[in-house]
PDB file of N, CA and C in Angstrom:
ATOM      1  N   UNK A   1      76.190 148.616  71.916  1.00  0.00           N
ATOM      2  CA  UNK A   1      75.441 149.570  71.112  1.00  0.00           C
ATOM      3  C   UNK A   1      75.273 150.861  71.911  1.00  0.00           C
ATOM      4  N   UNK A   2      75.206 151.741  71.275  1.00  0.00           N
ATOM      5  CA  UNK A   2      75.103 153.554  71.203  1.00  0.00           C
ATOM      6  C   UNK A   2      73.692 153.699  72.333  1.00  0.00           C
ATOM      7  N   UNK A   3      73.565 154.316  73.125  1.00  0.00           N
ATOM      8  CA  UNK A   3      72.060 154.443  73.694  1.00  0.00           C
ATOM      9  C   UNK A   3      72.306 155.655  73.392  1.00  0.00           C
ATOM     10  N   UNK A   4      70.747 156.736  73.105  1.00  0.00           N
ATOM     11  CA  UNK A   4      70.995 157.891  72.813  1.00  0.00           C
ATOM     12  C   UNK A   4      70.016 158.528  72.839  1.00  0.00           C
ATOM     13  N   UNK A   5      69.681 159.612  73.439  1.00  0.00           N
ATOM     14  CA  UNK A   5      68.044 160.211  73.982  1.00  0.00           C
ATOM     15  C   UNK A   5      67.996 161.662  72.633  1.00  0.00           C
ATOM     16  N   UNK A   6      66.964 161.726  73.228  1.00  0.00           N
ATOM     17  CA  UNK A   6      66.307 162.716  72.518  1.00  0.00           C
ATOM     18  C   UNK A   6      67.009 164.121  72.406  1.00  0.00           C
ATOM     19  N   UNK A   7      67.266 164.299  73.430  1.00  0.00           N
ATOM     20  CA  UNK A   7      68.043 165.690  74.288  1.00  0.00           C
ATOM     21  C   UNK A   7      69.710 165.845  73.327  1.00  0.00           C
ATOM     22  N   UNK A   8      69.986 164.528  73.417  1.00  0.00           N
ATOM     23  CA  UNK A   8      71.501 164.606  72.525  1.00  0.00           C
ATOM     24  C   UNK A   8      71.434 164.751  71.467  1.00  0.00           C
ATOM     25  N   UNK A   9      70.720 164.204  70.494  1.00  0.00           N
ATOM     26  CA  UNK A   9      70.366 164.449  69.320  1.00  0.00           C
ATOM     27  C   UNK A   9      70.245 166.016  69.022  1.00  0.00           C
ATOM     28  N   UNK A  10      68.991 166.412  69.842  1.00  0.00           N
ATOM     29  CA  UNK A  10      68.913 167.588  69.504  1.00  0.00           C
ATOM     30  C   UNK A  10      70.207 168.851  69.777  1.00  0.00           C
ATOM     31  N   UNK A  11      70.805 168.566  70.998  1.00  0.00           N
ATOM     32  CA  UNK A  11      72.529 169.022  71.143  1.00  0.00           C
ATOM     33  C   UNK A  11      73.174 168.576  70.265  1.00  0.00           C
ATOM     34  N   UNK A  12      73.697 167.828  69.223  1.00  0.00           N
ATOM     35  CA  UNK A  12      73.887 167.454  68.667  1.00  0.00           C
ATOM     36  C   UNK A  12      73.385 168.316  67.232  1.00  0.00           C
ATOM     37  N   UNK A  13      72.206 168.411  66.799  1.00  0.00           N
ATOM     38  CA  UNK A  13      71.547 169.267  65.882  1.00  0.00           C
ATOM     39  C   UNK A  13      72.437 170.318  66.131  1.00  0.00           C
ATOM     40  N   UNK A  14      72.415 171.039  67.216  1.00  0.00           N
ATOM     41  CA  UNK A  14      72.294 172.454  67.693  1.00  0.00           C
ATOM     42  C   UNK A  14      73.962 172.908  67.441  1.00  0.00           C
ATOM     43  N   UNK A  15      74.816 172.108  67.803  1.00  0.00           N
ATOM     44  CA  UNK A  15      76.206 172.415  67.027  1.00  0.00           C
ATOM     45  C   UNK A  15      76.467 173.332  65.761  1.00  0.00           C
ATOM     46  N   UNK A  16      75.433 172.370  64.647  1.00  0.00           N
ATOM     47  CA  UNK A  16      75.550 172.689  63.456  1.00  0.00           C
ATOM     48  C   UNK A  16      75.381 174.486  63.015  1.00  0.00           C
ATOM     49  N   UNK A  17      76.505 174.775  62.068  1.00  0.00           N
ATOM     50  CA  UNK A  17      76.487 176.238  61.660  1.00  0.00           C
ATOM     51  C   UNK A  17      74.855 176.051  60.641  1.00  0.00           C
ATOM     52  N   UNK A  18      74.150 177.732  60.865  1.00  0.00           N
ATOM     53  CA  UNK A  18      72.845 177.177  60.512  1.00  0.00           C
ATOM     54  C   UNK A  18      73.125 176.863  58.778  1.00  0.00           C
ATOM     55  N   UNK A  19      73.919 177.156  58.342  1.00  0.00           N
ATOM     56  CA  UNK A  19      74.443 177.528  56.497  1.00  0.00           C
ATOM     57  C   UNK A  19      74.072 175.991  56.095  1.00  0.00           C
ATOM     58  N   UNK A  20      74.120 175.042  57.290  1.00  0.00           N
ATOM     59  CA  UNK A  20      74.493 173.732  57.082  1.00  0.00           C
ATOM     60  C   UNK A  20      72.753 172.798  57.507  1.00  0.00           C
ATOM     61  N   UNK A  21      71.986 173.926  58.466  1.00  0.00           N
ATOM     62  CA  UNK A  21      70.742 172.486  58.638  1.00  0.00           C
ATOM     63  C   UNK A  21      69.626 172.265  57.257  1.00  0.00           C
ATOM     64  N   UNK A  22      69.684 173.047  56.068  1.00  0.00           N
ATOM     65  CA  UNK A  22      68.836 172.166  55.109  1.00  0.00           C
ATOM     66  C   UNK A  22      69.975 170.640  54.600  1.00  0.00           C
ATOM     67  N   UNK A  23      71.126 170.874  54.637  1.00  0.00           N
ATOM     68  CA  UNK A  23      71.746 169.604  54.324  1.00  0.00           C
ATOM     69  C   UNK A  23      71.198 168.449  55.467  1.00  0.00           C
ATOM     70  N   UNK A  24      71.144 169.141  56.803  1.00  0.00           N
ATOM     71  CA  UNK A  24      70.895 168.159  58.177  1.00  0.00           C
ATOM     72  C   UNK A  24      69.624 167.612  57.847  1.00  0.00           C
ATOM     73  N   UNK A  25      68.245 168.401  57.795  1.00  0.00           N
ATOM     74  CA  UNK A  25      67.233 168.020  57.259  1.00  0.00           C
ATOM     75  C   UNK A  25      66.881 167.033  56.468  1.00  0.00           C
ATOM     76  N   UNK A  26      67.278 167.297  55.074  1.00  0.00           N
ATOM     77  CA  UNK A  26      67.684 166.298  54.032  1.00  0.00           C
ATOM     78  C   UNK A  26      68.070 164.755  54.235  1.00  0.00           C
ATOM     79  N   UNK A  27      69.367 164.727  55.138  1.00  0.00           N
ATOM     80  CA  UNK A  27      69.647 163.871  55.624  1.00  0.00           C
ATOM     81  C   UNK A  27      68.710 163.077  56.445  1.00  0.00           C
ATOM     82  N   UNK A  28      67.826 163.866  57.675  1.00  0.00           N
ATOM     83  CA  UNK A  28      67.112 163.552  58.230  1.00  0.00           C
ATOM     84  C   UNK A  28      65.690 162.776  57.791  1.00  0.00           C
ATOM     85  N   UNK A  29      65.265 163.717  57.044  1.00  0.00           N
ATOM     86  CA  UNK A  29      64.112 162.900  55.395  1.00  0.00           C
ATOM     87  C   UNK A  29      64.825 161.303  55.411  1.00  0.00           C
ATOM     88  N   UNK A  30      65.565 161.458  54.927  1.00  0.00           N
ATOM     89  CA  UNK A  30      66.466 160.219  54.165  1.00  0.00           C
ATOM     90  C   UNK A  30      65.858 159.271  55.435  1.00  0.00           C
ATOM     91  N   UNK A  31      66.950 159.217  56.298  1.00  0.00           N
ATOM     92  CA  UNK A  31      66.295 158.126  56.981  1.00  0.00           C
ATOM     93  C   UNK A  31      64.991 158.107  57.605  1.00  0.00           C
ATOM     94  N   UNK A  32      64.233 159.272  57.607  1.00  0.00           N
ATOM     95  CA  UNK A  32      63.022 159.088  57.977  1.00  0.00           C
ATOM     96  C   UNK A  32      62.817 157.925  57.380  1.00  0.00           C
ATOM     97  N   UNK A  33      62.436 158.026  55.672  1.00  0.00           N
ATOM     98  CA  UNK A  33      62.150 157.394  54.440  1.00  0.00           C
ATOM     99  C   UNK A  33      62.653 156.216  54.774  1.00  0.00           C
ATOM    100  N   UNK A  34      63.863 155.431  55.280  1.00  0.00           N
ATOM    101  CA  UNK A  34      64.427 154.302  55.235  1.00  0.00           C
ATOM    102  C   UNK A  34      63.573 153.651  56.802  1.00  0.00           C
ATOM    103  N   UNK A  35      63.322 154.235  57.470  1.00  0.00           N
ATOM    104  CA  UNK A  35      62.434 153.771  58.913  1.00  0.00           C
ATOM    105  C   UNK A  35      61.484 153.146  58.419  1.00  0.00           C
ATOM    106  N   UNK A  36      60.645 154.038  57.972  1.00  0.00           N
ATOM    107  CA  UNK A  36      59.035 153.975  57.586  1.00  0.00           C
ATOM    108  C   UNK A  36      58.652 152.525  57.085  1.00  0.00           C
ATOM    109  N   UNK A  37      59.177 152.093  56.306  1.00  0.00           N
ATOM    110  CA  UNK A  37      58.902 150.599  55.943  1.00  0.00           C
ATOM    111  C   UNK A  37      59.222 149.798  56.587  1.00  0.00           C
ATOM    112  N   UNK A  38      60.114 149.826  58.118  1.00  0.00           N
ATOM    113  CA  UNK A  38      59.980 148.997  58.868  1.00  0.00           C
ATOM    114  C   UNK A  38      58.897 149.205  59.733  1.00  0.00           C
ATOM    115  N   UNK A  39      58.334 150.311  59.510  1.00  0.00           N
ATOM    116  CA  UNK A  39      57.318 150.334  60.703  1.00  0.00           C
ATOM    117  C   UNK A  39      56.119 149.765  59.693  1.00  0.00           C
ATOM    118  N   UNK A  40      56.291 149.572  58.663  1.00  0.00           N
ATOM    119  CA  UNK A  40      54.620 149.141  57.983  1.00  0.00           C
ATOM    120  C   UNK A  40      54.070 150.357  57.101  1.00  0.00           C
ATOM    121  N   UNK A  41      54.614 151.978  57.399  1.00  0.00           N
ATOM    122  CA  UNK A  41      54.253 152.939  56.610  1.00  0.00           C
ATOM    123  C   UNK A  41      54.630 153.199  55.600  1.00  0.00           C
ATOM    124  N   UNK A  42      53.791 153.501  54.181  1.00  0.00           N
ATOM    125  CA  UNK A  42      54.676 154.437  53.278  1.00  0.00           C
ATOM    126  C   UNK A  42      55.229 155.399  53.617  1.00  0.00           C
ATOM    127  N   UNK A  43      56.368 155.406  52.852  1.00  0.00           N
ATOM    128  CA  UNK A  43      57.482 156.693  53.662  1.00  0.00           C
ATOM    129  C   UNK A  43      56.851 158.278  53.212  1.00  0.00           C
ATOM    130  N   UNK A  44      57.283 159.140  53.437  1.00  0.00           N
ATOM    131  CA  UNK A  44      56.362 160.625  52.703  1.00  0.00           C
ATOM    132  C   UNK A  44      57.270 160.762  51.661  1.00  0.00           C
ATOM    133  N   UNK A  45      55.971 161.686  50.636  1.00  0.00           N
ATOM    134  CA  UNK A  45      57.092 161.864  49.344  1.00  0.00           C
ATOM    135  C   UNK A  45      57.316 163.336  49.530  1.00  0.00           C
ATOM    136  N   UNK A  46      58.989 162.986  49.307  1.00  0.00           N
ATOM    137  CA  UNK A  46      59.807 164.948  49.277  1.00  0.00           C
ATOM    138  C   UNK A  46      60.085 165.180  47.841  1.00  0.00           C
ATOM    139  N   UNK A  47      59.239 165.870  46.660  1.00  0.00           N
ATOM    140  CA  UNK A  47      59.809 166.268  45.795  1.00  0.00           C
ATOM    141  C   UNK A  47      61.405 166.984  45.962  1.00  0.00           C
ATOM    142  N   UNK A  48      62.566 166.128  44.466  1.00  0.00           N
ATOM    143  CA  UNK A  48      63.498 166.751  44.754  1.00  0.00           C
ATOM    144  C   UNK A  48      63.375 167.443  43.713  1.00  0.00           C
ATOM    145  N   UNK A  49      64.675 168.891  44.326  1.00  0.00           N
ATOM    146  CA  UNK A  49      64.479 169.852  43.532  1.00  0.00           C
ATOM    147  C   UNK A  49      65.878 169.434  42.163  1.00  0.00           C
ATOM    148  N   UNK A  50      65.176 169.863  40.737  1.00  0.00           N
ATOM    149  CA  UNK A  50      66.248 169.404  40.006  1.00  0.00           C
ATOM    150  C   UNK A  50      67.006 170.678  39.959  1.00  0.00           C
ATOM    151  N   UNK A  51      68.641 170.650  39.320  1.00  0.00           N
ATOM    152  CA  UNK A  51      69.387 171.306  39.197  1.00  0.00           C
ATOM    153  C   UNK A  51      69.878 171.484  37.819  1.00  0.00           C
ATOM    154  N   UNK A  52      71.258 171.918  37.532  1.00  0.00           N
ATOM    155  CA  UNK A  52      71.890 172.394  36.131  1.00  0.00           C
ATOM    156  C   UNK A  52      70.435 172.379  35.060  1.00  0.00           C
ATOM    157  N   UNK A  53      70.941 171.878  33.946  1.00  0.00           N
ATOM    158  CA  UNK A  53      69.839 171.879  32.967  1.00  0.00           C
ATOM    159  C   UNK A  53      68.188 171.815  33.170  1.00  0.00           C
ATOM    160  N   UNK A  54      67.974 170.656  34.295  1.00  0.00           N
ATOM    161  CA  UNK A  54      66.550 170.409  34.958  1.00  0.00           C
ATOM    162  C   UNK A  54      66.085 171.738  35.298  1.00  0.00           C
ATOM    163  N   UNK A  55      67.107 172.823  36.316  1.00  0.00           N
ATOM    164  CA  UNK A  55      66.808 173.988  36.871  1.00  0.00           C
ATOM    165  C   UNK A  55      65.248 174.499  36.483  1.00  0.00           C
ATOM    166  N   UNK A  56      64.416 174.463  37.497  1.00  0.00           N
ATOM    167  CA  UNK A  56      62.618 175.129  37.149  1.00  0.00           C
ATOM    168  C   UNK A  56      61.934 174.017  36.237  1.00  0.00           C
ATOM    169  N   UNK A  57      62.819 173.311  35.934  1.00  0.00           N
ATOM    170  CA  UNK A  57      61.773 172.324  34.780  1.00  0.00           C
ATOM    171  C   UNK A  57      60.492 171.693  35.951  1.00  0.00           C
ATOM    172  N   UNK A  58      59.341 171.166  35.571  1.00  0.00           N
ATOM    173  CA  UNK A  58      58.463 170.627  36.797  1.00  0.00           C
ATOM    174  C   UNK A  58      58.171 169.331  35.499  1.00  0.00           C
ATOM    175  N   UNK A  59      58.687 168.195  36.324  1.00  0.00           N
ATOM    176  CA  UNK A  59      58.477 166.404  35.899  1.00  0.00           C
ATOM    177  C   UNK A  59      56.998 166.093  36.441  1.00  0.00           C
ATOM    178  N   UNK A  60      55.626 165.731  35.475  1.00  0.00           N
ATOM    179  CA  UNK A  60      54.648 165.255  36.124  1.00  0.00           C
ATOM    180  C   UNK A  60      55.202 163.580  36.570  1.00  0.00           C
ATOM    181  N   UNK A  61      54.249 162.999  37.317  1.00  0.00           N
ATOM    182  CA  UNK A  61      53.941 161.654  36.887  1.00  0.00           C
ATOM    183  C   UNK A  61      53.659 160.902  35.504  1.00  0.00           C
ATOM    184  N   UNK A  62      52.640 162.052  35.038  1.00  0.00           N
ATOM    185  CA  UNK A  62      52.571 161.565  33.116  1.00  0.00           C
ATOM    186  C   UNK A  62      53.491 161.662  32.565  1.00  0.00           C
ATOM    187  N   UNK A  63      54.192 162.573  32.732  1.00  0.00           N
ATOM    188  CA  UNK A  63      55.370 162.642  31.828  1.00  0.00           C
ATOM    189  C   UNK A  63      56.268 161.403  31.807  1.00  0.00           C
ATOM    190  N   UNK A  64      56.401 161.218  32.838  1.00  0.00           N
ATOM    191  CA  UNK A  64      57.321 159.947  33.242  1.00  0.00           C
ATOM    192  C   UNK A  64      56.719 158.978  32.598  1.00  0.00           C
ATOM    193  N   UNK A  65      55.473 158.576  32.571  1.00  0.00           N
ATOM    194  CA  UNK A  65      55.205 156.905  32.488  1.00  0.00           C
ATOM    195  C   UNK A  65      54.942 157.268  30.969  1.00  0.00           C
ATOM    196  N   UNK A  66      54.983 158.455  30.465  1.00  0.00           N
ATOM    197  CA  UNK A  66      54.825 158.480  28.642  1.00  0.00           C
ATOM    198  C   UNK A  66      56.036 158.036  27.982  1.00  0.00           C
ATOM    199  N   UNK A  67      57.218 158.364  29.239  1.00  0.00           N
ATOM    200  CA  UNK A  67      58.732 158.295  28.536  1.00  0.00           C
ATOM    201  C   UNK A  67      58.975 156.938  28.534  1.00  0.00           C
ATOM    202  N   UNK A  68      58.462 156.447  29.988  1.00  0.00           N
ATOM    203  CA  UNK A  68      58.592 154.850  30.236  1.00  0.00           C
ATOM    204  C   UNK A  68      58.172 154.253  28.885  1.00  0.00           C
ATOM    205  N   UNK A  69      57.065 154.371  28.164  1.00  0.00           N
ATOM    206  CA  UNK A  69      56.513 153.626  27.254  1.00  0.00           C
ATOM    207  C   UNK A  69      56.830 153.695  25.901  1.00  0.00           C
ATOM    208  N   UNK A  70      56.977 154.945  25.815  1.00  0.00           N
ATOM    209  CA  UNK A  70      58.003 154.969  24.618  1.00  0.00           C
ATOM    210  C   UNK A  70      59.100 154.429  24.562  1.00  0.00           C
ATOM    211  N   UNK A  71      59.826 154.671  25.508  1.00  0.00           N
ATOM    212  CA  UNK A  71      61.493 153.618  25.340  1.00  0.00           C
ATOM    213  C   UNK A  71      61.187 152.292  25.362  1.00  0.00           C
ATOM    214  N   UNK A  72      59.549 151.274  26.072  1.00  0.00           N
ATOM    215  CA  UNK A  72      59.608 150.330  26.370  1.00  0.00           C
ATOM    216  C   UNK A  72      58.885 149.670  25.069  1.00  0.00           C
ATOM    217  N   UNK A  73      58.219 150.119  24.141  1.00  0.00           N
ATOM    218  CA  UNK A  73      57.233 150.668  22.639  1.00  0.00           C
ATOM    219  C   UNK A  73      57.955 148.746  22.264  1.00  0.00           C
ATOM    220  N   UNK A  74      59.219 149.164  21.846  1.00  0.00           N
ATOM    221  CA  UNK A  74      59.618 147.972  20.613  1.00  0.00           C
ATOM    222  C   UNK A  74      60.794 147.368  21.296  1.00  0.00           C
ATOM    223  N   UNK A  75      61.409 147.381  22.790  1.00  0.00           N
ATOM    224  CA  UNK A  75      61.780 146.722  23.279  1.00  0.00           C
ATOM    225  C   UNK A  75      61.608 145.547  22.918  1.00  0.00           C
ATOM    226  N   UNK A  76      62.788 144.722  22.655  1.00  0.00           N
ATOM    227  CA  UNK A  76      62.599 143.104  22.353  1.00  0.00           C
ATOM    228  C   UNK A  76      62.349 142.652  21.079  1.00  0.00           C
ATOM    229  N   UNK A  77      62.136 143.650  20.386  1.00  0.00           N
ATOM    230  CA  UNK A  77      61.772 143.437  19.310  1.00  0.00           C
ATOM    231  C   UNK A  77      62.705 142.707  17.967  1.00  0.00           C
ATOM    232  N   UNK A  78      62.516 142.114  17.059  1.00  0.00           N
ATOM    233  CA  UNK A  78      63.394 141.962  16.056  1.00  0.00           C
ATOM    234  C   UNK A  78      64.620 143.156  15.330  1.00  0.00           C
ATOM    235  N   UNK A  79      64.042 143.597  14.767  1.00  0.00           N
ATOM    236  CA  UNK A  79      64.733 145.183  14.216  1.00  0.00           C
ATOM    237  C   UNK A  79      65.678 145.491  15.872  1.00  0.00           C
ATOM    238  N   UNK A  80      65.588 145.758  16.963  1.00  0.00           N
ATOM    239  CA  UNK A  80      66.751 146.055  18.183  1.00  0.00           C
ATOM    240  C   UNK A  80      67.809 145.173  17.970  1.00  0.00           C
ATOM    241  N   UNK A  81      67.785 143.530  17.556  1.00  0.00           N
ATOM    242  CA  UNK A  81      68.692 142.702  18.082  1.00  0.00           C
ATOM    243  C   UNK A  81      69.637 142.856  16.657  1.00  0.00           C
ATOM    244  N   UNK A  82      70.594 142.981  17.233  1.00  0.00           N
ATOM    245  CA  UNK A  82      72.184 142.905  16.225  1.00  0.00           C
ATOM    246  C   UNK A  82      72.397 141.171  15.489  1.00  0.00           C
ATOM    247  N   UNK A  83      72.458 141.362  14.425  1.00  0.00           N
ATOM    248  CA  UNK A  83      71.970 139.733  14.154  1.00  0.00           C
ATOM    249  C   UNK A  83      73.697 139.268  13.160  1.00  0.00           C
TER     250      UNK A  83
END
């Protein structure tokens, strides 16, 4: 296995053309996020930003769990199943 200090990493960072460190960042989030639950922490939340059509739209939490319930409304129901 790889041993690898602090110092390289950051040489390593420091390569990068700067056009390129919000992608590095990003990346970096990511596995933050994938650590964190081995250590026992919730990971932090990074709102992502949406794009094409989404572009400026802002998604609450309500919004979401209104959509959840509506699609989930008559799930299972008689009238869904193809008979």
């Amino acid at each position: 296995m790889l041993t690898v200090d602090r110092q390289y990493v950051h040489e390593l960072i420091d390569r990068f053309p700067d056009p390129l460190l919000d992608d590095i960042a990003r990346l970096l989030r990511t596995v933050e996020q994938l650590a964190y639950p081995i250590n026992g922490k919730k990971p932090p939340y990074y709102p992502v930003q949406l794009g094409g059509l989404w572009a400026g739209v802002s998604v609450a939490d309500e919004d979401i769990e209104s959509v959840r319930k509506e699609m989930w409304r008559n799930f299972g129901k008689a009238e869904d199943i193809d008979q």
